[in-house]
Structure formats: C-alpha cells, structure tokens
Protein backbone atom coordinates (compact mmCIF):
# COMPACT_ATOMS: atom_id res chain seq x y z
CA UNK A 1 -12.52 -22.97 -5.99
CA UNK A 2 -12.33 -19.62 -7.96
CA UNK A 3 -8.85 -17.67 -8.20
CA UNK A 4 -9.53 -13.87 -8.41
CA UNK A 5 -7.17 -11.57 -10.03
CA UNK A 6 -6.96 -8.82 -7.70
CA UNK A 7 -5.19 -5.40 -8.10
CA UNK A 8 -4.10 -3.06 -5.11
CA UNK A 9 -3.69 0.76 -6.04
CA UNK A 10 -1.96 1.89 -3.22
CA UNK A 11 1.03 3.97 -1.66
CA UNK A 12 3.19 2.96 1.22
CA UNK A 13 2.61 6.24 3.36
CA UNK A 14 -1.31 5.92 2.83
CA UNK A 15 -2.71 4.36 6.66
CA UNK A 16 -6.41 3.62 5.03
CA UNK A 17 -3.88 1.50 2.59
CA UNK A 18 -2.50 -0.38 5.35
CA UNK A 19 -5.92 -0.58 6.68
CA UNK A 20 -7.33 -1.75 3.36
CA UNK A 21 -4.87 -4.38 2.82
CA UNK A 22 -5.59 -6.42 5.76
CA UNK A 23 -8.90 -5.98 5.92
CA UNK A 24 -8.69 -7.70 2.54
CA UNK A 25 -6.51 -10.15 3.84
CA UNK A 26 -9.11 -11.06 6.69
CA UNK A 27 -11.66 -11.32 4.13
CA UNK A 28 -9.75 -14.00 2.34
CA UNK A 29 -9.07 -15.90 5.42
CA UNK A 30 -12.77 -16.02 5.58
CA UNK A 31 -13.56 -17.32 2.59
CA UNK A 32 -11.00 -20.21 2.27
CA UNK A 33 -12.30 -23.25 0.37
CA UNK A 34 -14.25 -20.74 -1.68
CA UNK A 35 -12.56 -17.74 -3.28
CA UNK A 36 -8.34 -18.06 -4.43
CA UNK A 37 -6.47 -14.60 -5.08
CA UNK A 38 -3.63 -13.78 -6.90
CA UNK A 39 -2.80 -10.24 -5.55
CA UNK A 40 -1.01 -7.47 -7.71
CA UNK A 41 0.23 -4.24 -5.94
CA UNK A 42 0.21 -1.04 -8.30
CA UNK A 43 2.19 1.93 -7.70
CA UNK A 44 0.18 4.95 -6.77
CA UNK A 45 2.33 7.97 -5.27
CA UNK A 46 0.45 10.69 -2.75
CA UNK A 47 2.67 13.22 -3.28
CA UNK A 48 5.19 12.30 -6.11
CA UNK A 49 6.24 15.83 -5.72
CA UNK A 50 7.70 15.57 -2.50
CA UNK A 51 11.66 16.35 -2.03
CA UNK A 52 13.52 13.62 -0.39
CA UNK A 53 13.57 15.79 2.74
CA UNK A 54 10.08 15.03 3.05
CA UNK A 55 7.53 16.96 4.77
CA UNK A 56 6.89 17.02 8.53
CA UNK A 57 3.23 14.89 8.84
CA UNK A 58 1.26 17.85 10.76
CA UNK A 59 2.38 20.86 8.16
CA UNK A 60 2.04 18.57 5.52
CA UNK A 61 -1.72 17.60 6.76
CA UNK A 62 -2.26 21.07 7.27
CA UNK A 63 -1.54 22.26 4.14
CA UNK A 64 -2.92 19.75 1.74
CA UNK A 65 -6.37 19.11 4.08
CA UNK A 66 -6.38 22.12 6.28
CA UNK A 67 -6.29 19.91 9.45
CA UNK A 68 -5.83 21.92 12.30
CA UNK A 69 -3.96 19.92 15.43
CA UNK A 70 -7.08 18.79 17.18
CA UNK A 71 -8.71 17.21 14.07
CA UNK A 72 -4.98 15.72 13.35
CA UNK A 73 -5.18 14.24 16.47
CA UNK A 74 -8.58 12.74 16.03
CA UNK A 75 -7.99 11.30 12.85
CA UNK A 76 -5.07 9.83 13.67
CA UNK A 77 -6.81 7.82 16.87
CA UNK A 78 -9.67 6.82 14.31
CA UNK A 79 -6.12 4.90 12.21
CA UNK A 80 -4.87 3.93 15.15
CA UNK A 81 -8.11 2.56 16.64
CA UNK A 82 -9.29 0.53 13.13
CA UNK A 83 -5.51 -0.50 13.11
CA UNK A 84 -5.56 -2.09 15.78
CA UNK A 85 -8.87 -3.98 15.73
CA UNK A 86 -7.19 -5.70 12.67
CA UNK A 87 -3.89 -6.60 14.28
CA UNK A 88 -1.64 -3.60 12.57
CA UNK A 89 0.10 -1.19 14.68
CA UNK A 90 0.28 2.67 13.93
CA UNK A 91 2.77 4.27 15.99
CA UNK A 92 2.48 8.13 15.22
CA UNK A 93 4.94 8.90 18.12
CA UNK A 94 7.65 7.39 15.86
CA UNK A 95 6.92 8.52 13.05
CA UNK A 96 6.90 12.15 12.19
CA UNK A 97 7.44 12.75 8.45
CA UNK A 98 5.59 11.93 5.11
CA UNK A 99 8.36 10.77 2.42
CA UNK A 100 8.23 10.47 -1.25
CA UNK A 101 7.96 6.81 -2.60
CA UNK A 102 8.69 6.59 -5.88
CA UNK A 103 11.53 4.61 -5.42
CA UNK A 104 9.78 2.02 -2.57
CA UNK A 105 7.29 1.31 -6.11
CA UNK A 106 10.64 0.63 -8.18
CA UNK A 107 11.21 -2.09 -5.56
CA UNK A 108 7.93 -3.09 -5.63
CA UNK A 109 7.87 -3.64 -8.83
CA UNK A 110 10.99 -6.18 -9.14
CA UNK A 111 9.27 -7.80 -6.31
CA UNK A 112 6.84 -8.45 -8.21
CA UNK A 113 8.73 -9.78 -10.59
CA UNK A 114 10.61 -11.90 -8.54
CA UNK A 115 7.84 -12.98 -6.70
CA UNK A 116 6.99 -11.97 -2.82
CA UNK A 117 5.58 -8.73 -3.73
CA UNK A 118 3.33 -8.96 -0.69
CA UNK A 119 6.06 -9.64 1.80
CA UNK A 120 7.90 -6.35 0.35
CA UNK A 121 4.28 -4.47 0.96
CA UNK A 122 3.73 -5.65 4.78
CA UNK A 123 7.43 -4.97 5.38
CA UNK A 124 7.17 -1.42 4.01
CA UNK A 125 3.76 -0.75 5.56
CA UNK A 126 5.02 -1.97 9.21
CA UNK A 127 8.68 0.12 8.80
CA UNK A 128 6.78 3.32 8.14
CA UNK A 129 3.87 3.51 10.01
CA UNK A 130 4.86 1.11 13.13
CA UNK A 131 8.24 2.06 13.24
CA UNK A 132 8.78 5.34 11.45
CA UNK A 133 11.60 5.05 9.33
CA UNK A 134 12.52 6.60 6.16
CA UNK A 135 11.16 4.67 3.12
CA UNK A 136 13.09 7.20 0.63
CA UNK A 137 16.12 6.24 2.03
CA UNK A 138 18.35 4.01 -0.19
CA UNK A 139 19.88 2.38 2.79
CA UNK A 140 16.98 1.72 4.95
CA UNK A 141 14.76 0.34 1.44
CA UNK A 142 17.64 -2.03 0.88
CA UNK A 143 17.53 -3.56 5.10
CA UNK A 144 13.83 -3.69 4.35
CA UNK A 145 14.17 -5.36 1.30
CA UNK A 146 16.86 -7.33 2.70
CA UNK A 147 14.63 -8.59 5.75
CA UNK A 148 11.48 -8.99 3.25
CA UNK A 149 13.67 -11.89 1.81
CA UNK A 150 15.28 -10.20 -1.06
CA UNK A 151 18.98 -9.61 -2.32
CA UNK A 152 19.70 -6.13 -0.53
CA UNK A 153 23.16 -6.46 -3.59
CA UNK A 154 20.50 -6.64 -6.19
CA UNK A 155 17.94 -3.77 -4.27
CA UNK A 156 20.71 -1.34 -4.11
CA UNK A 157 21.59 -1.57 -7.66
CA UNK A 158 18.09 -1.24 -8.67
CA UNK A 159 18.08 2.39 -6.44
CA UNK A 160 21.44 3.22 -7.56
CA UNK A 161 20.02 3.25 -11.19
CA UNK A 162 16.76 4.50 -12.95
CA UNK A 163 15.55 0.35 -13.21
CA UNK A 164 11.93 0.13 -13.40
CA UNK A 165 11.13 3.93 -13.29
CA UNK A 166 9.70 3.90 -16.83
CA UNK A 167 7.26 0.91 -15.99
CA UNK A 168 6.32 2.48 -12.29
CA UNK A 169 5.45 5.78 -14.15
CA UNK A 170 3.70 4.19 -17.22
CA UNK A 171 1.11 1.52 -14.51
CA UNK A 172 0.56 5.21 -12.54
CA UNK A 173 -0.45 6.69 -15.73
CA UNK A 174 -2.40 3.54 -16.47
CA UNK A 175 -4.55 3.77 -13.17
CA UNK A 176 -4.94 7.19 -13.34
CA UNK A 177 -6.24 7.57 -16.67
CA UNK A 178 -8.61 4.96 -15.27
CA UNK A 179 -10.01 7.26 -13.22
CA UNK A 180 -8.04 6.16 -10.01
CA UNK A 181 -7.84 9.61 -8.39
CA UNK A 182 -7.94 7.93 -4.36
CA UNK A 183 -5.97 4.53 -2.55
CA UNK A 184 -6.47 2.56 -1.60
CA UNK A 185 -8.38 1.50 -4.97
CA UNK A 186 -9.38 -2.66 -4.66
CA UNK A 187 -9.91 -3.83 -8.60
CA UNK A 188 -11.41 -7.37 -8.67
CA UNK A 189 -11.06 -9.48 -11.77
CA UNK A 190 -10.23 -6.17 -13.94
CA UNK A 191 -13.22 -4.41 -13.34
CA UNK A 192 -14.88 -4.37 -9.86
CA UNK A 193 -13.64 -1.58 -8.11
CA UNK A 194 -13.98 -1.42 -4.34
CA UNK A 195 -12.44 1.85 -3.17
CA UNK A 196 -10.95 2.85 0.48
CA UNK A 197 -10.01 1.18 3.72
CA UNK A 198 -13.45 -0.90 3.91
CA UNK A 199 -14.27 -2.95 6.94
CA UNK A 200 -13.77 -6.78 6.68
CA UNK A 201 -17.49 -7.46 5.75
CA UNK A 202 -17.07 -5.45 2.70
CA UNK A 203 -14.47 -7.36 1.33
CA UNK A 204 -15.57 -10.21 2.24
CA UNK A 205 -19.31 -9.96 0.41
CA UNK A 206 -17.44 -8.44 -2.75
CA UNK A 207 -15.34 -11.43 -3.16
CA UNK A 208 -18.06 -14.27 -2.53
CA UNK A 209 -20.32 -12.34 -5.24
CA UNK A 210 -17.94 -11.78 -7.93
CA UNK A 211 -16.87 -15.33 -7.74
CA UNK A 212 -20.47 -16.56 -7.82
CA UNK A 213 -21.18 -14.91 -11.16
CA UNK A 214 -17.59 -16.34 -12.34
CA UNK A 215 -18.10 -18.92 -14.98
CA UNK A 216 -17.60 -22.31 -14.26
C-alpha cells in the first residue's frame, strides 16, 4: 500500500476548506487497502489583517467580494447544501462574524508537533462554522484545544506568548511564494496540487493516480 504525503493549505474560517477536507477524507475512506496518507495542515490566513474584533460576515463579504444580501444568501445555501451531503454542518444563524486566525495556526502548529493535528482542525472547523464561536479568543482556543485532547495549561501558555509565530509566518511565506494565492490548496507528494473544495470523485481519482506512478 502507498503512503502519500499530503499537505492542506487552509484557514479555519474558509467553508470550501471545511468542505475540502472531508471530501478528502471520503476519498481516503474509498481507497483503503490502496492509498495511506500522512496529512500536514499549513497555515494560510484570509485576512491576517483583521482586528480581533473581527468583522461582521455580511459587511465583510460585501466589501472584499461585493456580495450584495441576496447573492450572500445564495452562496451560503450552496455551503450549506455541499456541507451537508458530506456529513458537516454549517450553521450561519450562529455564526455571524469572520475572526482573525493567526493564533488558531500557532496551535495548529504545536499540534502538529505533538501529534493530533487533525483532531485540532475538525474541532476548530465544527466550533466556527457549526457553532459560531470565537476562534481568536484565547479562552475559547484553549476549551477547544482542551476538548481536541490537548493540555488547555500548555495551549494557554502557547497564546499567552509569541510561541510558534515565527514558524506560522515563515510556512505562510513558504506557500505563498509558491504561488498559493487560494485554500483550500491540496499538495500531494510535494508537487500535485489539487486546488478548492472538490467533490469526492476528484480526490479520489487524484490519489489512485499519483500512487500508481509511485515507485515501487
């Protein structure tokens, strides 16, 4: 069986994220018995200049894509709608503000480290979008981390301080010089890049051919 290296570009406030993540996931279940991954989330920030007030999610919409209400509304039934055909719940009644996430990647990051990175991700994709709470908020990232199955002593240190800010800013800079401009960004054994919030299929067909041509 092959084992795939697979890096996630993505942000926490991003829905086609959330959607691309376990449409991925699906599309491993799939192909169990034939393709292994080993996945790696990478910090990518859609608005790292957002104060920690935030930004209310329809002025904010409206003023970085223009979208008026009715086309808000629209595309936030198409999230909802591909959300839910893969399990995940967007609840945009309870949640009604964008926040900046710079310090969810710090946490990220020593999750990584510590290993259960992916149970961090889920737990920060389900407290924003299903349950609209504040992931810029020290004291709400430390219950999540807590309940993710990490030392909430040890996550509130790491927010108190400036830990892991150098290396969260130096793998955006990374990506980005890489010409990572969109998230979610899917990079498959260093160098296949599927980008966006692709349906299972997609995935799916990406990972059985890059295996394939994987030596031995």
């Amino acid at each position: 069986m092959k084992t795939l290296r697979i890096d996630i570009v993505s942000d926490v406030v991003c829905p086609w994220c959330a959607i691309g993540l376990v449409s991925l996931e699906r599309a491993l279940q799939r192909t169990q018995g034939a393709v292994a991954a080993e996945l790696h989330f990478q910090p990518f920030e859609l608005n790292p200049q957002l104060p920690a007030e935030g930004e209310g999610i329809g002025e904010h919409l409206q003023r970085k894509y223009g979208m008026d209400p009715a086309q808000l509304a629209d595309n936030q039934e198409r999230i909802r709608a591909r959300g839910a055909a893969l399990g995940f719940v967007f609840d945009f009644n309870a949640r009604s503000r964008i926040w900046n996430t710079f310090d969810a990647h710090r946490l990220l990051h020593w999750a990584g480290i510590e290993g259960g990175q992916r149970a961090l991700k889920h737990a920060l994709l389900q407290a924003y979008f299903s349950e609209g709470r504040n992931v810029s908020d020290h004291a709400t990232l430390v219950d999540i981390a807590g309940g993710a199955g990490f030392e909430a002593e040890r996550a509130q240190a790491i927010l108190a301080s400036n830990e892991y800010a150098a290396e969260v800013r130096e793998a955006e800079r990374f990506f980005t010089r890489n010409g990572i401009n969109g998230v979610p960004a899917v990079i498959i054994e260093r160098k296949h890049l599927v980008s966006g919030g692709q349906p299972v299929e997609v995935f799916e067909r990406a990972l059985r051919e890059i295996a394939a041509g994987l030596p031995g």
